[in-house]
PDB file of N, CA and C in Angstrom:
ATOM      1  N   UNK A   1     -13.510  -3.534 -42.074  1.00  0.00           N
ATOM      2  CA  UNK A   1     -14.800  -3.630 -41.430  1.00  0.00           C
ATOM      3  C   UNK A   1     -15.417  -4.999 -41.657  1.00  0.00           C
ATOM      4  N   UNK A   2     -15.051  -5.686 -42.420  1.00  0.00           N
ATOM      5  CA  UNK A   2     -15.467  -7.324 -43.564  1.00  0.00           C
ATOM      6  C   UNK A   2     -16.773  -7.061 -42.868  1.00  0.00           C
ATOM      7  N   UNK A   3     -17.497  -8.426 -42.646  1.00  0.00           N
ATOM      8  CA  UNK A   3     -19.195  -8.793 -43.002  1.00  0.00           C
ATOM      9  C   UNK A   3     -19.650  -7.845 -42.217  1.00  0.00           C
ATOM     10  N   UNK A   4     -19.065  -7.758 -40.663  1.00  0.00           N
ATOM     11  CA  UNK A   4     -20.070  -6.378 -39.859  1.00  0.00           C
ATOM     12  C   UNK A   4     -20.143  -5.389 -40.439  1.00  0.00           C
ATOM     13  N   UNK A   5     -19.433  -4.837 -41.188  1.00  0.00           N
ATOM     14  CA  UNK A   5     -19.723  -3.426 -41.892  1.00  0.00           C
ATOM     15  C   UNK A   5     -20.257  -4.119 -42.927  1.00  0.00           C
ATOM     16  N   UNK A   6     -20.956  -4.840 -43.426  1.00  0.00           N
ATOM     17  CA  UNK A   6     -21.231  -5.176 -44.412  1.00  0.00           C
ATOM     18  C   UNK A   6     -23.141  -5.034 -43.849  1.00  0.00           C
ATOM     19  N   UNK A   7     -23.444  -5.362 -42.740  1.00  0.00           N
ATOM     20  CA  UNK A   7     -24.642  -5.311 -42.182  1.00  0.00           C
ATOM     21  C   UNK A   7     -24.815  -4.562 -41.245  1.00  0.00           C
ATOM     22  N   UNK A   8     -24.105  -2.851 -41.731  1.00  0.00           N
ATOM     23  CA  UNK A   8     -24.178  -2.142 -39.910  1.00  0.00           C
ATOM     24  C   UNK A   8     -25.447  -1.604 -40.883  1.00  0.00           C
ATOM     25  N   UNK A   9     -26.498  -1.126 -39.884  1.00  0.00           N
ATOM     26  CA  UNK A   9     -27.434  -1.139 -40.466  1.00  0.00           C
ATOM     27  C   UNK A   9     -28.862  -1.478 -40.527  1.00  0.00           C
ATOM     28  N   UNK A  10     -28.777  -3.328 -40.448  1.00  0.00           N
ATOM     29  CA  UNK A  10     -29.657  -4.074 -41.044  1.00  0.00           C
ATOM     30  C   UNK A  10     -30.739  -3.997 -39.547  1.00  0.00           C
ATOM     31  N   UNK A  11     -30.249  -3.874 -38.430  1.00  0.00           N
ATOM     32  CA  UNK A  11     -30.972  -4.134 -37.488  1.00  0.00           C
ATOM     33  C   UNK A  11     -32.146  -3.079 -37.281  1.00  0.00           C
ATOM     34  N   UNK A  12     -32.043  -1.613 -37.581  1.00  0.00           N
ATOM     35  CA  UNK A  12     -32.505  -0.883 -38.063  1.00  0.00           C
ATOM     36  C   UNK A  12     -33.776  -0.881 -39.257  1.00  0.00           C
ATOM     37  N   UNK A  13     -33.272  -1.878 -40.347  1.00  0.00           N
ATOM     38  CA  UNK A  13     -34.014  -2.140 -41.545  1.00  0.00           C
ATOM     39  C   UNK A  13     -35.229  -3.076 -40.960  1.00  0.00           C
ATOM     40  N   UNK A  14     -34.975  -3.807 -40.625  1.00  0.00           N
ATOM     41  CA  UNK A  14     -35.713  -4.911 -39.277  1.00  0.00           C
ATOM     42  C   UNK A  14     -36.663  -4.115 -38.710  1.00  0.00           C
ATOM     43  N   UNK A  15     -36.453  -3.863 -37.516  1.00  0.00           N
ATOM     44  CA  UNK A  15     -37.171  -2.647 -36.764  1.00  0.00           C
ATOM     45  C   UNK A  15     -38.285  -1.691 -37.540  1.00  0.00           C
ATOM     46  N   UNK A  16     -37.368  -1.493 -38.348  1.00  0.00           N
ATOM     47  CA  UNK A  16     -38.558  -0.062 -39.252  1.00  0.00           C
ATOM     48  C   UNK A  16     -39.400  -1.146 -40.179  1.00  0.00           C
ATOM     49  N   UNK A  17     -38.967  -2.095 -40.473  1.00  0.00           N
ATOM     50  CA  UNK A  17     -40.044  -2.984 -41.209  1.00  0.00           C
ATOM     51  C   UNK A  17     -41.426  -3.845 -40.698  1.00  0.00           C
ATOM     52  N   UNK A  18     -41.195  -3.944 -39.632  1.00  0.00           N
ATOM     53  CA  UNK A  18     -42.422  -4.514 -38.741  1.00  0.00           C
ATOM     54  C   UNK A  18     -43.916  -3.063 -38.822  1.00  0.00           C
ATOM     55  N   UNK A  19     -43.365  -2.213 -38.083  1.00  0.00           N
ATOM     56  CA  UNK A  19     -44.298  -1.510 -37.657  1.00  0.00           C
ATOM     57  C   UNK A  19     -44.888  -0.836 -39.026  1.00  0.00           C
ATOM     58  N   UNK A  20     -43.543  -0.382 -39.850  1.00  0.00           N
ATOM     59  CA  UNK A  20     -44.294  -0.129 -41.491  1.00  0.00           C
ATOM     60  C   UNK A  20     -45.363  -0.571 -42.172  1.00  0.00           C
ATOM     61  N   UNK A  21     -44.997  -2.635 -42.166  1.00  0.00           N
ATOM     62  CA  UNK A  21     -45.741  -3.534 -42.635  1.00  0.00           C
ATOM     63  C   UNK A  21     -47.445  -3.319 -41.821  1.00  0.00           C
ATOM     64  N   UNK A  22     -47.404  -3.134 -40.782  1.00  0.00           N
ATOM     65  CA  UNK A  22     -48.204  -3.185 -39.415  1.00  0.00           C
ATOM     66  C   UNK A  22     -49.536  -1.964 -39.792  1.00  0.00           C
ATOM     67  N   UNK A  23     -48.416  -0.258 -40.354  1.00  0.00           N
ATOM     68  CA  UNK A  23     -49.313   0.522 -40.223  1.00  0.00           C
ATOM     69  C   UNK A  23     -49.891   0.403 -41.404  1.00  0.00           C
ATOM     70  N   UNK A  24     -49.169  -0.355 -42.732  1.00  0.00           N
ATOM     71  CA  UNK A  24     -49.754  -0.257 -44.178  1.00  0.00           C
ATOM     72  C   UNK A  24     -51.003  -0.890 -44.150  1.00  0.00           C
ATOM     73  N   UNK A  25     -50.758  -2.146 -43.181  1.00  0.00           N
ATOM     74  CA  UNK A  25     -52.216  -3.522 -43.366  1.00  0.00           C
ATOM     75  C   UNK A  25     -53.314  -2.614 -42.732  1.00  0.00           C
ATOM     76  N   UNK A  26     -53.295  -1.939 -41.399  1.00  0.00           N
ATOM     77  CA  UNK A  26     -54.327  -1.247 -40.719  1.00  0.00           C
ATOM     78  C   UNK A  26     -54.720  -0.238 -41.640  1.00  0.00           C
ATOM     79  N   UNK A  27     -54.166   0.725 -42.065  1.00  0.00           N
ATOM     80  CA  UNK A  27     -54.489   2.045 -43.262  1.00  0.00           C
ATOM     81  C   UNK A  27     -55.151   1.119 -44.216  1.00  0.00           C
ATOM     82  N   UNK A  28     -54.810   0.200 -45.101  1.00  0.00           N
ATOM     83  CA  UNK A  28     -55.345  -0.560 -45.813  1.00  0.00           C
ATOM     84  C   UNK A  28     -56.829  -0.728 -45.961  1.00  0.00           C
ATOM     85  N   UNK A  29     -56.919  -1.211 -44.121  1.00  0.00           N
ATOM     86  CA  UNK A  29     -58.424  -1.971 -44.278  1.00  0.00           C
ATOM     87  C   UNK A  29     -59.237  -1.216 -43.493  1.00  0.00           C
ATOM     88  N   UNK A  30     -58.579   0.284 -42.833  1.00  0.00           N
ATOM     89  CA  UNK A  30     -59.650   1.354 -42.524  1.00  0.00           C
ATOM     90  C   UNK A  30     -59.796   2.068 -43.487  1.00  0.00           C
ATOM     91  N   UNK A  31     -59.483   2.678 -44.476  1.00  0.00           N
ATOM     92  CA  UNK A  31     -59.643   3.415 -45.558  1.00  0.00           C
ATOM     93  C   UNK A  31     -60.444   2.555 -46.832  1.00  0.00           C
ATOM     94  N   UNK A  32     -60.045   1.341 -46.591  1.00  0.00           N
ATOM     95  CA  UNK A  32     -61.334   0.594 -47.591  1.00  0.00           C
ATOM     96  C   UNK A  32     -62.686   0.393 -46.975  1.00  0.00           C
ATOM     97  N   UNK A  33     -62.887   0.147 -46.110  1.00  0.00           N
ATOM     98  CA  UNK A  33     -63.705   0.245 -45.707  1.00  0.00           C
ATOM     99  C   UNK A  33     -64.797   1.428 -45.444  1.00  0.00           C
ATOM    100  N   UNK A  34     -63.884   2.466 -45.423  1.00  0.00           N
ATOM    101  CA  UNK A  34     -64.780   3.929 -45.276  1.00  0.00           C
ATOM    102  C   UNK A  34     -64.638   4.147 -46.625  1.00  0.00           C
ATOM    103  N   UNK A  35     -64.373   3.736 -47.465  1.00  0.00           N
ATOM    104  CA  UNK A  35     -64.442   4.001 -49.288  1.00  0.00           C
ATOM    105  C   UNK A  35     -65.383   3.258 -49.315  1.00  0.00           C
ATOM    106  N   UNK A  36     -65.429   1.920 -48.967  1.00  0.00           N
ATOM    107  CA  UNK A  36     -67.132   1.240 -49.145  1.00  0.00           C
ATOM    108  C   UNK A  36     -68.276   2.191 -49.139  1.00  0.00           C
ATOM    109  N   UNK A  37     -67.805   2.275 -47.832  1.00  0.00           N
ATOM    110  CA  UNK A  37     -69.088   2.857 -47.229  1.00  0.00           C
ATOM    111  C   UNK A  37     -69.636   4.122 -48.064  1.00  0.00           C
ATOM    112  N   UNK A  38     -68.813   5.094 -48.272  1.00  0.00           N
ATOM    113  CA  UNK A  38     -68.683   6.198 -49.007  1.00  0.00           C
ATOM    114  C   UNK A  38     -69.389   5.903 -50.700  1.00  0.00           C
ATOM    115  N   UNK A  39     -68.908   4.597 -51.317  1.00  0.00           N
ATOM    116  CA  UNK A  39     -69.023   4.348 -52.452  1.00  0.00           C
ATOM    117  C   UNK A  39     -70.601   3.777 -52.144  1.00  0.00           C
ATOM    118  N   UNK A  40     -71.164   3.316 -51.662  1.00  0.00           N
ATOM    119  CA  UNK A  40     -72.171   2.701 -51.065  1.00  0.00           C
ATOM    120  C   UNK A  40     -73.514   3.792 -51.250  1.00  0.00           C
ATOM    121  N   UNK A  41     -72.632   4.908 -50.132  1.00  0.00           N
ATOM    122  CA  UNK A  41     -74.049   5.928 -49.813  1.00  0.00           C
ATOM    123  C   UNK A  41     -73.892   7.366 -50.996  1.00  0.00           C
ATOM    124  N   UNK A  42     -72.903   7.427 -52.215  1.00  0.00           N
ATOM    125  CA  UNK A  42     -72.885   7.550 -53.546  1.00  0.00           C
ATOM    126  C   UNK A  42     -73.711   6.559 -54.774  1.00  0.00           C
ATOM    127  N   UNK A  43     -74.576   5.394 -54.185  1.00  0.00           N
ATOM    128  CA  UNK A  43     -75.315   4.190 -54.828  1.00  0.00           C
ATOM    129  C   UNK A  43     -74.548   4.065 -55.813  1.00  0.00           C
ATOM    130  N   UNK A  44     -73.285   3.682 -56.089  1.00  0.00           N
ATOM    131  CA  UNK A  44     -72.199   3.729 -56.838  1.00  0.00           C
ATOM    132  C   UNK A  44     -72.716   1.481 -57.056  1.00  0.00           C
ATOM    133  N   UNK A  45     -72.269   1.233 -58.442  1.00  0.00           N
ATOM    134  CA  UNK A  45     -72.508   0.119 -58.732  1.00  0.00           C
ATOM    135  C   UNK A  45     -70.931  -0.712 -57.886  1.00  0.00           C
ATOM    136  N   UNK A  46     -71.413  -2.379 -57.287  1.00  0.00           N
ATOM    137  CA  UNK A  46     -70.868  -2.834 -56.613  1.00  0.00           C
ATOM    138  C   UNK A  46     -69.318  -3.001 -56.869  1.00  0.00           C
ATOM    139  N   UNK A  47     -69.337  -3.286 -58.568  1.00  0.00           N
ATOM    140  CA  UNK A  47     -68.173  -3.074 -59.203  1.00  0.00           C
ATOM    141  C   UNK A  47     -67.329  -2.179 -58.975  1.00  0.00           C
ATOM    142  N   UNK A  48     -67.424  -0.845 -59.187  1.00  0.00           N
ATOM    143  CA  UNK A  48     -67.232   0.161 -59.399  1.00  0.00           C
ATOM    144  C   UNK A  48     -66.844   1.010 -57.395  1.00  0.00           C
ATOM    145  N   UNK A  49     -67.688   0.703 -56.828  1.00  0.00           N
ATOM    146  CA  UNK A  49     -67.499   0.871 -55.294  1.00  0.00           C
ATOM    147  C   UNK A  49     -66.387   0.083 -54.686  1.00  0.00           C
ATOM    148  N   UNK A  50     -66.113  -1.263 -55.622  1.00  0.00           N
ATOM    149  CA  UNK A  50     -64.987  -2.220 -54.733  1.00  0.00           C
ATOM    150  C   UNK A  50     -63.704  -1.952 -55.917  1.00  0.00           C
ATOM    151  N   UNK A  51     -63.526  -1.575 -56.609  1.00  0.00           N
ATOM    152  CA  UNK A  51     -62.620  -0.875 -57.817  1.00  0.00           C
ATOM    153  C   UNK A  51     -62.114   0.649 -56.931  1.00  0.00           C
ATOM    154  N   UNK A  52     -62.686   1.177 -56.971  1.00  0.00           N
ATOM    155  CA  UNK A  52     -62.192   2.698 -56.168  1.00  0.00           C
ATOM    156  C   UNK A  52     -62.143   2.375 -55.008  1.00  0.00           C
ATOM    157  N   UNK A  53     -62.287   1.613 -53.975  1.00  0.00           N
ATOM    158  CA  UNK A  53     -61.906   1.600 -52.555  1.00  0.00           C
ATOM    159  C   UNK A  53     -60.722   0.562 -52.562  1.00  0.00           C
ATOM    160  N   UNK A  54     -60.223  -0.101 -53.272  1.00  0.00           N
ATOM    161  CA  UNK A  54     -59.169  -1.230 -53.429  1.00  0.00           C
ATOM    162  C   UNK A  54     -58.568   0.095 -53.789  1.00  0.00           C
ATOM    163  N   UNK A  55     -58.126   0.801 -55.379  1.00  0.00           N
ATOM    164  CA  UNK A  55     -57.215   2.192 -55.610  1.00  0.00           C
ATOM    165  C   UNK A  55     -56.942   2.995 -54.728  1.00  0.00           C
ATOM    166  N   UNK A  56     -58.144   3.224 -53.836  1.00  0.00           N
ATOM    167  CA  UNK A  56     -57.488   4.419 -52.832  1.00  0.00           C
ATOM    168  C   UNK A  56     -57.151   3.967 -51.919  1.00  0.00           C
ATOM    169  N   UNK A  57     -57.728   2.925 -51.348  1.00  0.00           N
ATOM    170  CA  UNK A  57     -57.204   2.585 -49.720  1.00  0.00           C
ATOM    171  C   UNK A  57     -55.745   2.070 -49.808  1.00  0.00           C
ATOM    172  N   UNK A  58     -55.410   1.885 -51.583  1.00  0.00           N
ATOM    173  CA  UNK A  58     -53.938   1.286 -51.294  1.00  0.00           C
ATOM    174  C   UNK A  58     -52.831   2.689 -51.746  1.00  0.00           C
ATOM    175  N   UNK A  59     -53.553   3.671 -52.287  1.00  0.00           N
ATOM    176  CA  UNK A  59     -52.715   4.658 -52.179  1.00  0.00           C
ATOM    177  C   UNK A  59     -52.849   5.629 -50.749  1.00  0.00           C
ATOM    178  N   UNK A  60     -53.619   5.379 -50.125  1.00  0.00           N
ATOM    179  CA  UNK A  60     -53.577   6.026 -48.654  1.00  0.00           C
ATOM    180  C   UNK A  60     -52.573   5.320 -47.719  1.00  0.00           C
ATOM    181  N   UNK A  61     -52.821   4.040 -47.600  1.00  0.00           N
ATOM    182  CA  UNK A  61     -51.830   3.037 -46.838  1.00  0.00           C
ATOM    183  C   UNK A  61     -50.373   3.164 -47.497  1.00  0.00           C
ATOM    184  N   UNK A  62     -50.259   2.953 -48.715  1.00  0.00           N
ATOM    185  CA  UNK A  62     -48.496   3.283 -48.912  1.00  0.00           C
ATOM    186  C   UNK A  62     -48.534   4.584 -48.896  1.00  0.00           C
ATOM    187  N   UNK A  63     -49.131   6.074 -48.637  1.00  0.00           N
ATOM    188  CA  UNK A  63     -48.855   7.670 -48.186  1.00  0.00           C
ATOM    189  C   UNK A  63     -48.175   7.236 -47.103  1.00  0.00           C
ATOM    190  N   UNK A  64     -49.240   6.683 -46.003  1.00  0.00           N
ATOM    191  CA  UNK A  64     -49.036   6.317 -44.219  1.00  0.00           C
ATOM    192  C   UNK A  64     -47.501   5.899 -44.087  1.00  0.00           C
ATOM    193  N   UNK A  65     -47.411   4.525 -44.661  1.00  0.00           N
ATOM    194  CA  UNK A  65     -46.596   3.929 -44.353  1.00  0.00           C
ATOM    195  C   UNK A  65     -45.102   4.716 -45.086  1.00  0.00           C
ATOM    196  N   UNK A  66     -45.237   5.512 -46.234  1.00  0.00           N
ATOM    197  CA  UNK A  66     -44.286   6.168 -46.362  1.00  0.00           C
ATOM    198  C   UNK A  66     -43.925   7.418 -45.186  1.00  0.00           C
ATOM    199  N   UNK A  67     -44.614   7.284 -44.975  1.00  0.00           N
ATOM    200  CA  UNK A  67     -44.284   8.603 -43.681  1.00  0.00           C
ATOM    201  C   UNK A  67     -43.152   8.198 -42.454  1.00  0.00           C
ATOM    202  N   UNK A  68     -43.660   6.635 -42.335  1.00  0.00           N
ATOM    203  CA  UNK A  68     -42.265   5.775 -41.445  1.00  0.00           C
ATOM    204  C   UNK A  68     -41.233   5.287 -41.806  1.00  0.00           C
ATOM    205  N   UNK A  69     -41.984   4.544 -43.119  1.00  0.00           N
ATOM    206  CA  UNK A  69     -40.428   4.217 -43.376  1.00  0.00           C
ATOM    207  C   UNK A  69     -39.492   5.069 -44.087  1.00  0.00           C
ATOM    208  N   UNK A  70     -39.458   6.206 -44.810  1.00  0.00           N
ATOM    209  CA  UNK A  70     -38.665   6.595 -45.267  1.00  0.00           C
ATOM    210  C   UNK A  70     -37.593   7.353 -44.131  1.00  0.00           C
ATOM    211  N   UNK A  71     -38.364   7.954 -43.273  1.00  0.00           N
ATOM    212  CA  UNK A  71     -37.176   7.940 -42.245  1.00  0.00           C
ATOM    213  C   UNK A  71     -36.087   7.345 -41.470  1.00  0.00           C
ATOM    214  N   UNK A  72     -37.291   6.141 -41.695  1.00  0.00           N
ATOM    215  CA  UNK A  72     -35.949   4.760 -41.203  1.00  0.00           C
ATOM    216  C   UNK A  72     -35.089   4.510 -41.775  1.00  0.00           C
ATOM    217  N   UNK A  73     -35.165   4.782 -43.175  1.00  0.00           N
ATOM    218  CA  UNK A  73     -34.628   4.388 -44.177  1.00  0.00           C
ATOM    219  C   UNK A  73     -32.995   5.705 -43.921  1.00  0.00           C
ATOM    220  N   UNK A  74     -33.530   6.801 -43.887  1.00  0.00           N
ATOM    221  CA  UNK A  74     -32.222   7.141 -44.079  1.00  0.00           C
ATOM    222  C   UNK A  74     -31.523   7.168 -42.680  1.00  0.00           C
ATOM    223  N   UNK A  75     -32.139   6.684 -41.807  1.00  0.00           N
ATOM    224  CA  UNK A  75     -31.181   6.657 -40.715  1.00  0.00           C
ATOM    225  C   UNK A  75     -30.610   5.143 -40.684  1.00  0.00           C
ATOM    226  N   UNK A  76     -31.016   4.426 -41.417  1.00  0.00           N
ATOM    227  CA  UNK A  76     -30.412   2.759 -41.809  1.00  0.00           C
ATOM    228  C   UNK A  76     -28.757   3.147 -42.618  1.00  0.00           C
ATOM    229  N   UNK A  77     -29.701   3.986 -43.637  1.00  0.00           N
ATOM    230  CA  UNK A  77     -28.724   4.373 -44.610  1.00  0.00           C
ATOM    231  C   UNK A  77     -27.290   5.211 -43.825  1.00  0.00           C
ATOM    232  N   UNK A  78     -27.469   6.126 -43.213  1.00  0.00           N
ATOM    233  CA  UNK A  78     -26.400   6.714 -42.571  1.00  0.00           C
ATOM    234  C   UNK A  78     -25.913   5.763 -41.760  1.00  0.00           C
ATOM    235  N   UNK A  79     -26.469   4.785 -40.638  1.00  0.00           N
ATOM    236  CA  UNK A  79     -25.058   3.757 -40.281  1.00  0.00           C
ATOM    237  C   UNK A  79     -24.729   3.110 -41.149  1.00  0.00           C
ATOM    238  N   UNK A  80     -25.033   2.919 -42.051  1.00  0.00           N
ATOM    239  CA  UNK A  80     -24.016   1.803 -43.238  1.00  0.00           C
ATOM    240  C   UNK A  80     -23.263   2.553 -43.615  1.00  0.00           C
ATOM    241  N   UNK A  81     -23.393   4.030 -44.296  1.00  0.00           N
ATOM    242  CA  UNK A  81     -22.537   4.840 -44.594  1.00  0.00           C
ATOM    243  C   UNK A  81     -21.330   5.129 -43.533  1.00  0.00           C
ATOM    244  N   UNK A  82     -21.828   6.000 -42.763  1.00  0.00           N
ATOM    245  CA  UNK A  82     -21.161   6.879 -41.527  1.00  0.00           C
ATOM    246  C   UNK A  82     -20.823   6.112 -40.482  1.00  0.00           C
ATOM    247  N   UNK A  83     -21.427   4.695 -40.322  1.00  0.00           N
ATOM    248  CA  UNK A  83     -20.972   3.909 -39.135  1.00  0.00           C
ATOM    249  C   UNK A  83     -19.912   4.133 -38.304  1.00  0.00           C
ATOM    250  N   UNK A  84     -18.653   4.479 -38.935  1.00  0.00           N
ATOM    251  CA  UNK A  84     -17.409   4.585 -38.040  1.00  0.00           C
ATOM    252  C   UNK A  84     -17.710   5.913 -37.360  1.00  0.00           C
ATOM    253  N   UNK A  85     -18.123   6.724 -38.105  1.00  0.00           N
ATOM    254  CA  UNK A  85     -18.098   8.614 -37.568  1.00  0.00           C
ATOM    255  C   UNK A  85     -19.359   8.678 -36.710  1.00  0.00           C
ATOM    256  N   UNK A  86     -20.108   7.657 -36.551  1.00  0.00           N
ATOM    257  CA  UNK A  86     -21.325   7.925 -34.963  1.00  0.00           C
ATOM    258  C   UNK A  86     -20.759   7.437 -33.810  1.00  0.00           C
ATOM    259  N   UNK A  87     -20.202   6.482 -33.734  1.00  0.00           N
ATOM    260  CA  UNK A  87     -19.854   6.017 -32.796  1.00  0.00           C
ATOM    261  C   UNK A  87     -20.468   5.474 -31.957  1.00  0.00           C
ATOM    262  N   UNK A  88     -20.643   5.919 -30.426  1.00  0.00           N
ATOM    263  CA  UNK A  88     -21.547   5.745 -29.478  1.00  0.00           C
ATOM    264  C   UNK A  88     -22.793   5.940 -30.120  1.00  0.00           C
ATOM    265  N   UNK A  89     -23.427   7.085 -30.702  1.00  0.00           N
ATOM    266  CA  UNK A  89     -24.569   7.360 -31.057  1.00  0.00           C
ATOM    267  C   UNK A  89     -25.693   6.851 -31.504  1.00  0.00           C
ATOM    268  N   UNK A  90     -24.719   5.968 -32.411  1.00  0.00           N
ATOM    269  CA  UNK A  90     -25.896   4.645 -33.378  1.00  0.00           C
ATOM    270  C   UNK A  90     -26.746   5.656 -34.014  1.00  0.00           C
ATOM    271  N   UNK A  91     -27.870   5.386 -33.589  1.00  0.00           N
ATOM    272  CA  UNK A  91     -29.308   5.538 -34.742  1.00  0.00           C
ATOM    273  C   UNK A  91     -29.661   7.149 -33.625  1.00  0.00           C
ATOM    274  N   UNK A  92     -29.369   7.531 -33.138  1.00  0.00           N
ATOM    275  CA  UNK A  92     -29.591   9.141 -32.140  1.00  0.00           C
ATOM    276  C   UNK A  92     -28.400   9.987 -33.380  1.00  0.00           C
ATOM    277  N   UNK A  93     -27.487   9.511 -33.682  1.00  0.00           N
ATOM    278  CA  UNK A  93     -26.501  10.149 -34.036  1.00  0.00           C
ATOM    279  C   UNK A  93     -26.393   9.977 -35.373  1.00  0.00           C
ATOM    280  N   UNK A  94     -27.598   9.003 -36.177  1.00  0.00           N
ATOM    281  CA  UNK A  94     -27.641   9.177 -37.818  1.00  0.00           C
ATOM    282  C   UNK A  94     -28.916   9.795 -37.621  1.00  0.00           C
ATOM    283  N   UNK A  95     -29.568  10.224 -36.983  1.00  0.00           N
ATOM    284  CA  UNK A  95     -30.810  11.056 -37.198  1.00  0.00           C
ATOM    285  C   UNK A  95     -30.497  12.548 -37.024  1.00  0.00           C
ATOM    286  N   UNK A  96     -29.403  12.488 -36.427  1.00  0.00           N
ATOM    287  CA  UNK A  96     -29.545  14.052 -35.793  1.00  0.00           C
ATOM    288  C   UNK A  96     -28.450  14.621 -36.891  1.00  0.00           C
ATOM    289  N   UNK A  97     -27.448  14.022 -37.871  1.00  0.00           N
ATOM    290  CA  UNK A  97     -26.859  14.473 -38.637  1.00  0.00           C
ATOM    291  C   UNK A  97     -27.244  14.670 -39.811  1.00  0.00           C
ATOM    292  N   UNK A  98     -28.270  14.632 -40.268  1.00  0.00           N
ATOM    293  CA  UNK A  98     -28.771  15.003 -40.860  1.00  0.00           C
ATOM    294  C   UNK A  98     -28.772  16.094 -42.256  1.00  0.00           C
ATOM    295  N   UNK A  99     -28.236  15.802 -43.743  1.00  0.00           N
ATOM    296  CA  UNK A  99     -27.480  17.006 -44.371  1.00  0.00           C
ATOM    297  C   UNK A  99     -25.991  17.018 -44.353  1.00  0.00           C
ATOM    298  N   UNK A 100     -25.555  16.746 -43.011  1.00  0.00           N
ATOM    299  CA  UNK A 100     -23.800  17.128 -42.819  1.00  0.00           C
ATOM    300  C   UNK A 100     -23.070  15.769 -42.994  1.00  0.00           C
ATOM    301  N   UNK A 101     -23.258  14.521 -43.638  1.00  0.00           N
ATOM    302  CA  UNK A 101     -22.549  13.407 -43.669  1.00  0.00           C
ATOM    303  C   UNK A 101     -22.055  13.611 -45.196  1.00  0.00           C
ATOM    304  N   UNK A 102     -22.493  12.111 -45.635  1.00  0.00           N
ATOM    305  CA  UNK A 102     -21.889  11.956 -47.394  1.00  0.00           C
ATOM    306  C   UNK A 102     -22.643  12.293 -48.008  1.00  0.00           C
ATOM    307  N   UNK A 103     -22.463  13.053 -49.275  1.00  0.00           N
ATOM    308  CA  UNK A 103     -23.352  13.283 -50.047  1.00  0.00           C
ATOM    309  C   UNK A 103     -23.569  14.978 -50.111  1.00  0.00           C
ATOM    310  N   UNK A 104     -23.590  15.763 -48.613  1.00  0.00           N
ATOM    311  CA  UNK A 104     -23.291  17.004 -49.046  1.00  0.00           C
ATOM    312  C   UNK A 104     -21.734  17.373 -48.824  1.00  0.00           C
ATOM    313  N   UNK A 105     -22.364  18.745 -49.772  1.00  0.00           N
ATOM    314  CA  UNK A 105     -21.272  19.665 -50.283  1.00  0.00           C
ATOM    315  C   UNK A 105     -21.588  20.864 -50.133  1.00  0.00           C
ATOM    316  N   UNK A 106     -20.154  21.864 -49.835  1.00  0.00           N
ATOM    317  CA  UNK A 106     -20.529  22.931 -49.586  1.00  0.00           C
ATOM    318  C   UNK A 106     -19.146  23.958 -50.572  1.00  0.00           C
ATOM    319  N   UNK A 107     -19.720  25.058 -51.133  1.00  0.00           N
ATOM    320  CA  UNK A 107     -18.800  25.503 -51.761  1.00  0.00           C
ATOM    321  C   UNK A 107     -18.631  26.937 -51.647  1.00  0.00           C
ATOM    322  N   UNK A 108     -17.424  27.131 -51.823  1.00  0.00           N
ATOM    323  CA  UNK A 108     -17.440  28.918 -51.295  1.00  0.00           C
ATOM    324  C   UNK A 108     -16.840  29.463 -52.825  1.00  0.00           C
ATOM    325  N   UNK A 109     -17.175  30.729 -52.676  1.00  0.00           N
ATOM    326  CA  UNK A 109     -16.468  31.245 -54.030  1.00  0.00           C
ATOM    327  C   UNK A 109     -15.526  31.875 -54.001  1.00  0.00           C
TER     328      UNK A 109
END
């Protein structure tokens, strides 16, 4: 397979990284902002209002953004793996296999 199998894959990693990066910055700076606000009309000290809306708005934005990329992720992961066994399919055919590639096992007694 040399270097192409070495990067089946990456184009995928690409792709899912834009819009990830994209939804983390937006979640970011709508959720801080309504934590302001929130921390604000709590008369919460200025310190203390920009301390808890920086903590949460950045654990809300990496929730979000985990919601995309980890899917990308394993359908990246299955063409690097499975590449030869999709074939035509590409990225339709590492999503939809889902469970049945490497990694499971099935055992009878």
């Amino acid at each position: 397979q040399g270097v192409l199998g070495f990067y089946r894959g990456y184009t995928t990693v690409i792709f899912g990284f834009i819009p990830a990066r994209t939804i983390y910055l937006m979640s970011l700076e709508m959720s801080k902002s309504g934590l302001t606000r929130v921390g604000k009309q709590l008369e919460l000290s200025e310190t203390t209002t920009a301390g808890l809306s920086n903590f949460g708005a950045g654990g809300l934005a990496s929730l979000t953004t985990q919601l995309v990329t980890v899917p990308i992720d394993v359908v990246s992961q299955r063409q690097m793996v499975d590449g030869n066994k999709l074939g035509a399919r590409g990225s339709a055919g590492a999503a939809s296999t889902s469970g049945s590639g490497a990694g499971s096992s099935s055992s009878s007694s």
